[in-house]
Protein backbone atom coordinates (compact mmCIF):
# COMPACT_ATOMS: atom_id res chain seq x y z
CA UNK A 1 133.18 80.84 -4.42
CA UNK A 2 136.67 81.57 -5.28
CA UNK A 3 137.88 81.20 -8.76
CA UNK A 4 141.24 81.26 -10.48
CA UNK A 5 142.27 81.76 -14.30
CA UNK A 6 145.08 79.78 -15.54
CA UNK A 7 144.43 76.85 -13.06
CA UNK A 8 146.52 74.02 -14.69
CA UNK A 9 149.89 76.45 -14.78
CA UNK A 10 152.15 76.63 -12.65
CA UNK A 11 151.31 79.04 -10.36
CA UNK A 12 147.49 78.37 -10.90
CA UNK A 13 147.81 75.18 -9.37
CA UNK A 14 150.15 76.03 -6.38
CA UNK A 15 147.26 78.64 -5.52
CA UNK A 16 144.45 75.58 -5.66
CA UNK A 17 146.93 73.43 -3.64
CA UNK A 18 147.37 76.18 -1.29
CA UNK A 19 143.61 77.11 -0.61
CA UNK A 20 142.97 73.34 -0.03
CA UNK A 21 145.63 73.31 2.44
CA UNK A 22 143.78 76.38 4.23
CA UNK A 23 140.83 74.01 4.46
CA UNK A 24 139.24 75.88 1.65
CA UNK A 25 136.17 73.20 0.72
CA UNK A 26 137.20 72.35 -3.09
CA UNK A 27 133.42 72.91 -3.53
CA UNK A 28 134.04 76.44 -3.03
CA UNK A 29 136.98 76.68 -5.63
CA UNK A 30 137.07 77.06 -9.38
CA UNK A 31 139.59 76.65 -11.99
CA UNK A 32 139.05 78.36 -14.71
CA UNK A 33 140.96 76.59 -17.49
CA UNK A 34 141.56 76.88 -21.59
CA UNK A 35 141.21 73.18 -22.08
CA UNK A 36 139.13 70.83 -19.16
CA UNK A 37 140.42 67.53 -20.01
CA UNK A 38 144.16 69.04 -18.71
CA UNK A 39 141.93 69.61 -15.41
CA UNK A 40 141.40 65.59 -14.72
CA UNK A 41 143.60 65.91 -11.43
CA UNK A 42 142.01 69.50 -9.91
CA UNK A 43 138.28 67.70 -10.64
CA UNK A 44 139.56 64.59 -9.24
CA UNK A 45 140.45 67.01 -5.63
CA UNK A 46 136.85 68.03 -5.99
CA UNK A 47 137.11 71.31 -7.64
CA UNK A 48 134.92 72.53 -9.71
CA UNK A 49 136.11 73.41 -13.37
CA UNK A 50 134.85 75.72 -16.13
CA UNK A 51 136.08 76.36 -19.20
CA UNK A 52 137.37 80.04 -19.60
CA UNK A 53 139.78 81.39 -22.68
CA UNK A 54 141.75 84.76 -22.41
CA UNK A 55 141.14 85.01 -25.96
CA UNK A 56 137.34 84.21 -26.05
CA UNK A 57 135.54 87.07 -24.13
CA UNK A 58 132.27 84.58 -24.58
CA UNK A 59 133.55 82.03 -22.09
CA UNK A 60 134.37 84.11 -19.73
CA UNK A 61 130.94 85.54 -18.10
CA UNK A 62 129.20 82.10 -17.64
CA UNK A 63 132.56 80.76 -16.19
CA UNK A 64 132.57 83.78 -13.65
CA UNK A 65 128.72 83.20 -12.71
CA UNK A 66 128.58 82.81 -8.90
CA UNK A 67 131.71 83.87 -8.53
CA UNK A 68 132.91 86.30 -5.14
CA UNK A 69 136.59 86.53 -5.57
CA UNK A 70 138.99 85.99 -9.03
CA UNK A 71 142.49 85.28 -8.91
CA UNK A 72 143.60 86.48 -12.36
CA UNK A 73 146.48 85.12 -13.21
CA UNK A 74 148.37 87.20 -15.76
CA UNK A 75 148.13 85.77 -19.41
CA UNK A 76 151.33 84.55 -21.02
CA UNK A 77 150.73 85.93 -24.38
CA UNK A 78 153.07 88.61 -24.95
CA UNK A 79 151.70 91.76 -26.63
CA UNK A 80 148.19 90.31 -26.11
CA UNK A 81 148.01 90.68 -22.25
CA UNK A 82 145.92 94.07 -21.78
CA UNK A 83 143.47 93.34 -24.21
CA UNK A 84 142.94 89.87 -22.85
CA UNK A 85 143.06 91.19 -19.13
CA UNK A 86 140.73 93.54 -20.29
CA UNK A 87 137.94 90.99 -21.01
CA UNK A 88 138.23 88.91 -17.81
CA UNK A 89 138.05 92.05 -15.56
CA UNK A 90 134.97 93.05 -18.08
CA UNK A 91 133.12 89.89 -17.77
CA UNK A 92 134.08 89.99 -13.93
CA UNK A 93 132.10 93.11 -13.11
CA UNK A 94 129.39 91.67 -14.80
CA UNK A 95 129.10 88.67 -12.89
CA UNK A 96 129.80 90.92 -9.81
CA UNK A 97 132.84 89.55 -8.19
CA UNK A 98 132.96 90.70 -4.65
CA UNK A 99 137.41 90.99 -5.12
CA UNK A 100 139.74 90.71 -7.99
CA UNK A 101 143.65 89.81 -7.35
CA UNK A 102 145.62 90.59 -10.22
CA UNK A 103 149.56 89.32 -10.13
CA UNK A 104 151.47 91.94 -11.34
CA UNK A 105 155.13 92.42 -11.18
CA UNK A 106 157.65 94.12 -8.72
CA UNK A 107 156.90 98.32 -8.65
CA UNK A 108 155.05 97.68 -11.90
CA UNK A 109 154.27 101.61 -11.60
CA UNK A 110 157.91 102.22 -12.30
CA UNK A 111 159.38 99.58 -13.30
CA UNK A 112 162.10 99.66 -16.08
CA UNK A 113 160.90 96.19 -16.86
CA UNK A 114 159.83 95.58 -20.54
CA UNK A 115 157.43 93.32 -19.50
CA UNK A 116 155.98 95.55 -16.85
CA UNK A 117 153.98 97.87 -19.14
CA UNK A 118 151.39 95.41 -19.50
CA UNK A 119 150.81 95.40 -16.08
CA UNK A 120 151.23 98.78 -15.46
CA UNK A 121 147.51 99.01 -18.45
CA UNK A 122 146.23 95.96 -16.44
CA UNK A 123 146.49 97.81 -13.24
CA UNK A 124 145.09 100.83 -15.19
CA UNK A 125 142.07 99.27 -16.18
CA UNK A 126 141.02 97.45 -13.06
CA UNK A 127 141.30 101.50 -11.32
CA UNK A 128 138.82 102.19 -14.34
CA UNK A 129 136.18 99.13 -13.84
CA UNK A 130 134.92 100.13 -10.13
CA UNK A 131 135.71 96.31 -9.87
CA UNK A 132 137.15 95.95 -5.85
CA UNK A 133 141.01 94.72 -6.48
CA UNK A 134 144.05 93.79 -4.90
CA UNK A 135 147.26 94.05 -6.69
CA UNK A 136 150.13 91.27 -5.97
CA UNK A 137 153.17 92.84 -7.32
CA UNK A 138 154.82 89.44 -7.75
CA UNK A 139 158.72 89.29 -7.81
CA UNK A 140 161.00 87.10 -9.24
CA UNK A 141 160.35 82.89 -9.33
CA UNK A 142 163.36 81.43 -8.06
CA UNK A 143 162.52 78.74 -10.46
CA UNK A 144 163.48 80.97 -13.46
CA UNK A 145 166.84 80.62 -12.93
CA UNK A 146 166.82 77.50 -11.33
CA UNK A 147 165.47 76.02 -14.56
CA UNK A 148 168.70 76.84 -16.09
CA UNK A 149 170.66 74.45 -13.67
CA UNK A 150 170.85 71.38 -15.62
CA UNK A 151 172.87 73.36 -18.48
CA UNK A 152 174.75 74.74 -15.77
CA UNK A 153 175.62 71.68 -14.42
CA UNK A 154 176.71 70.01 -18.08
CA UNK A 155 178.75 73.72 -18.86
CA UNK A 156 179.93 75.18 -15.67
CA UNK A 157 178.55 78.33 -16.25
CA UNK A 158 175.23 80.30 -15.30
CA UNK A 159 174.76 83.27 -18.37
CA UNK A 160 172.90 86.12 -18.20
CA UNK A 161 172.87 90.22 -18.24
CA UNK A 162 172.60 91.18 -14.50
CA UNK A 163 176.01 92.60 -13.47
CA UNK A 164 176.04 92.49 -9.64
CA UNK A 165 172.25 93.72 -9.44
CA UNK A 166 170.76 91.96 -6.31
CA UNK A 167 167.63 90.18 -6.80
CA UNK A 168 164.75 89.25 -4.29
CA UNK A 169 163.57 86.32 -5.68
CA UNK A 170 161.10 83.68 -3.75
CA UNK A 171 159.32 80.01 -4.58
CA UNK A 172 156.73 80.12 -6.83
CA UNK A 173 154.62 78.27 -3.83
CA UNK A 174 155.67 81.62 -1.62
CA UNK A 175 153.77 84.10 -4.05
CA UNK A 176 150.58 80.97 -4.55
CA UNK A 177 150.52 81.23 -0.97
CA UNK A 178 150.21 84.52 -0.61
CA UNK A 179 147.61 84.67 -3.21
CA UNK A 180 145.29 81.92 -1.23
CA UNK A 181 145.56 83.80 1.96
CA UNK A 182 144.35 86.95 -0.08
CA UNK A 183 141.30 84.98 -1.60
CA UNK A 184 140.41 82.99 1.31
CA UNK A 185 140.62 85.69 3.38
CA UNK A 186 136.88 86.20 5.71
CA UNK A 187 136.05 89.45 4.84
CA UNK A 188 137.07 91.26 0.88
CA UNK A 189 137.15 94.37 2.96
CA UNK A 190 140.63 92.87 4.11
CA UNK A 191 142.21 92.89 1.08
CA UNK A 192 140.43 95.30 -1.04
CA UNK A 193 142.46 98.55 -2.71
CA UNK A 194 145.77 97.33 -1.03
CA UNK A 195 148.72 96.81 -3.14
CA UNK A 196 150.90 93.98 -2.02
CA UNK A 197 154.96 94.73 -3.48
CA UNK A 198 156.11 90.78 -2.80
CA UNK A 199 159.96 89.37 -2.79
CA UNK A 200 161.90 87.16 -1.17
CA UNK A 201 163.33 87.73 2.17
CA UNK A 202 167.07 86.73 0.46
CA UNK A 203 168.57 89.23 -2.08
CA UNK A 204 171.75 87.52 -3.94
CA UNK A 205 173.53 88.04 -7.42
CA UNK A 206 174.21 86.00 -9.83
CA UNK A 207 177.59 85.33 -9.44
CA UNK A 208 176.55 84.05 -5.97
CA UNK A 209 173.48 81.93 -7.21
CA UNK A 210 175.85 80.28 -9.58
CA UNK A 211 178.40 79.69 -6.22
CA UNK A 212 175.44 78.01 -4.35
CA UNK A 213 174.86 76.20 -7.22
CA UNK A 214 178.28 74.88 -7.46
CA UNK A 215 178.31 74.15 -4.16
CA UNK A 216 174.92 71.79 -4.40
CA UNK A 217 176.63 70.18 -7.18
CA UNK A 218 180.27 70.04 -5.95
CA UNK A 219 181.66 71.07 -9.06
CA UNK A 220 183.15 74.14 -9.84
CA UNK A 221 179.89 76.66 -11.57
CA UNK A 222 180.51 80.09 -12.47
CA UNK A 223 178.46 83.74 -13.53
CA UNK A 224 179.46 84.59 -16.96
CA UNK A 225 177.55 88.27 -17.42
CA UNK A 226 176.92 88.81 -21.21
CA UNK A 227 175.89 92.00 -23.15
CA UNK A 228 171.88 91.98 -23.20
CA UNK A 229 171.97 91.40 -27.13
CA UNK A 230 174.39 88.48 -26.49
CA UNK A 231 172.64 86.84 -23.57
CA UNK A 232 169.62 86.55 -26.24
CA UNK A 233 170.92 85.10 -28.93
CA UNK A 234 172.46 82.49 -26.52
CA UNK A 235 168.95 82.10 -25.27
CA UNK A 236 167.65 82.03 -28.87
CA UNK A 237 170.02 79.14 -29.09
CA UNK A 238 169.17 77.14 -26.50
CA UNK A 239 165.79 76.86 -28.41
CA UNK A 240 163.83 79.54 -26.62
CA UNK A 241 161.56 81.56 -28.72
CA UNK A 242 162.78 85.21 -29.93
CA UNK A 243 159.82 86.74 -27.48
CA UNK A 244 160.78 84.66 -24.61
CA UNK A 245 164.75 85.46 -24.79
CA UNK A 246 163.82 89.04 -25.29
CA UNK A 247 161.79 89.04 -22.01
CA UNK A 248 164.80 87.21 -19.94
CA UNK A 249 167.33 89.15 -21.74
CA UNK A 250 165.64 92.55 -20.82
CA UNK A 251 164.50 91.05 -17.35
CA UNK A 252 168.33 90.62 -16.69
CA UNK A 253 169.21 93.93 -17.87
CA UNK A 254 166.69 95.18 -15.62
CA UNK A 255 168.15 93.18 -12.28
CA UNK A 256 171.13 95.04 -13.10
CA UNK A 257 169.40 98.67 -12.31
CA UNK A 258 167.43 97.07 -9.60
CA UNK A 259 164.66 95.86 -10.81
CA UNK A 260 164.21 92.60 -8.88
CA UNK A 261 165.38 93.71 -6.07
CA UNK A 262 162.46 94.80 -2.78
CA UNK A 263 163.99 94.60 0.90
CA UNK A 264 160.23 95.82 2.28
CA UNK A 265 159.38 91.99 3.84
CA UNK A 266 155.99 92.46 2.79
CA UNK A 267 155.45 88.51 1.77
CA UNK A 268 157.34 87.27 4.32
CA UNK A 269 154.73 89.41 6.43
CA UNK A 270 151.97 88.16 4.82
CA UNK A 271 152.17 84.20 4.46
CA UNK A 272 153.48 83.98 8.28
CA UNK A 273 157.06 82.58 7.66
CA UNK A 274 160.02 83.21 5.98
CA UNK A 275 160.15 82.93 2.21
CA UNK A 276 161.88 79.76 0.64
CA UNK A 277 165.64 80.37 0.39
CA UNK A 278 167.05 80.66 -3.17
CA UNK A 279 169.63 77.67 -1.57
CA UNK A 280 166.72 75.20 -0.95
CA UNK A 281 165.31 76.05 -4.72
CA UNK A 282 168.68 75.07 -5.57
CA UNK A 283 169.38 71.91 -3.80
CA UNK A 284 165.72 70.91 -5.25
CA UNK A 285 166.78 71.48 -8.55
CA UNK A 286 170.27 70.24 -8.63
CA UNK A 287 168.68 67.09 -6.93
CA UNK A 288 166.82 66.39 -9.95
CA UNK A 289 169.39 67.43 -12.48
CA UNK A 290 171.25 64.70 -10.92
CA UNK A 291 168.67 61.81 -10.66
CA UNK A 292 168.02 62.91 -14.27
């Protein structure tokens, strides 16, 4: 039985998508979820879902009984993450999972992320909990910048805080399917104890994702690098929340000393194929800017 928390995100469902693809039986797969009725369309595949909340340690043991292998999906709460990562890696060596995958981030160990000292206590507590784990240091989604392409479109101009730092950014369906080749992996043994640093095949800067961009588009789209306390409030103006263009802000300070960047091949390696180019993001994205 393979489970995985945050099954109706993003990623979560990628990974389900992914293991069902692998011919995975969805009687064998579990998504764990905050709110069931969002689950309609993963019960409708035939997976089985049970209600577990980051922030309820109660729910999570019965939703982890029978479980052999937990995809934990890092929690989105900001400032809460440890404590709640804490209780699902808890509750999972109580149920006796067989192999925890945690996603982490990029060289969380020294990382000069602000987001990556969460992960870097995560990581510390599943070393503690005797719990067998795997660690998938996820890089950068494509999609995060991608998502800004509609703006960039209507304004010409791609912002942010990265200077010419090169980042190795990959689909979000590259990292899910790395995940589901982890968990549906024949033997735990496989996997167990290894730490998996995953990034795109492509490294590019911003000035040239806003180029490819452009040329998608055929207009005329161009990098305008901000100071990091600028790029936020811009952010914060766009409507994001203070938290969320602190994290992108810093995250693009961070590109800029290297952050995102990881020319080891590991993911290409392990999902078989080379990773999605940050191009083909693009032309998805731009295609729906446009139909929009």
């Amino acid at each position: 039985m393979i489970a995985i928390t945050g099954a109706t995100g993003q990623l979560g469902r990628l990974v389900i998508d992914a293991l069902l693809a692998r011919n995975t039986p969805a009687k064998n797969v579990i998504a764990l979820v905050r709110d069931p009725q969002k689950a309609q369309d993963l019960t409708a595949k035939g997976v089985t879902v049970r209600q577990a909340d980051y922030s309820k340690p109660e729910t999570l043991l019965p939703a982890l009984t029978g479980v052999d292998k937990l995809l934990l999906i890092s929690s989105n709460e900001l400032g809460q993450r440890t404590i709640q990562h804490r209780a699902v890696i808890n509750a999972a060596k109580a149920a006796g999972v067989q192999l925890l995958a945690y996603t982490s981030v990029l060289h969380a160990d020294k990382s000069v992320l602000g987001l990556a000292a969460e992960h870097r206590e995560t990581e510390h507590v599943l070393r503690d909990s005797g719990v067998p784990f795997t660690l998938l240091r996820n890089g950068w989604y494509t999609e995060n910048y991608a998502a800004s392409i509609p703006a960039a479109l209507q304004h010409g101009a791609i912002l942010g805080s990265a200077q010419d730092g090169k980042i190795s950014s990959a689909a979000r369906a590259d990292y899910a399917l790395a995940a589901a080749i982890v968990l549906s992996s024949e033997d735990s043994k496989d996997h167990a104890g290894r730490t998996y640093e995953l990034a795109g095949d492509q490294a590019y800067t911003l000035t040239e994702f806003a180029q490819a961009v452009g040329t998608q588009a055929n207009k005329t789209v161009v990098y305008k690098d901000l100071p990091q306390a600028d790029y936020k409030a811009a952010l914060m103006g766009f409507g994001l929340p203070e938290a969320l263009a602190d994290l992108l802000a810093n995250s693009d300070a961070g590109a800029a000393q290297g952050a995102l960047f990881d020319g080891s091949g590991v993911l290409r390696q392990l999902i078989g194929r080379a990773t999605t180019s940050f191009a083909e993001t693009i032309r998805t994205a731009v295609t729906g800017a446009t139909v929009a």
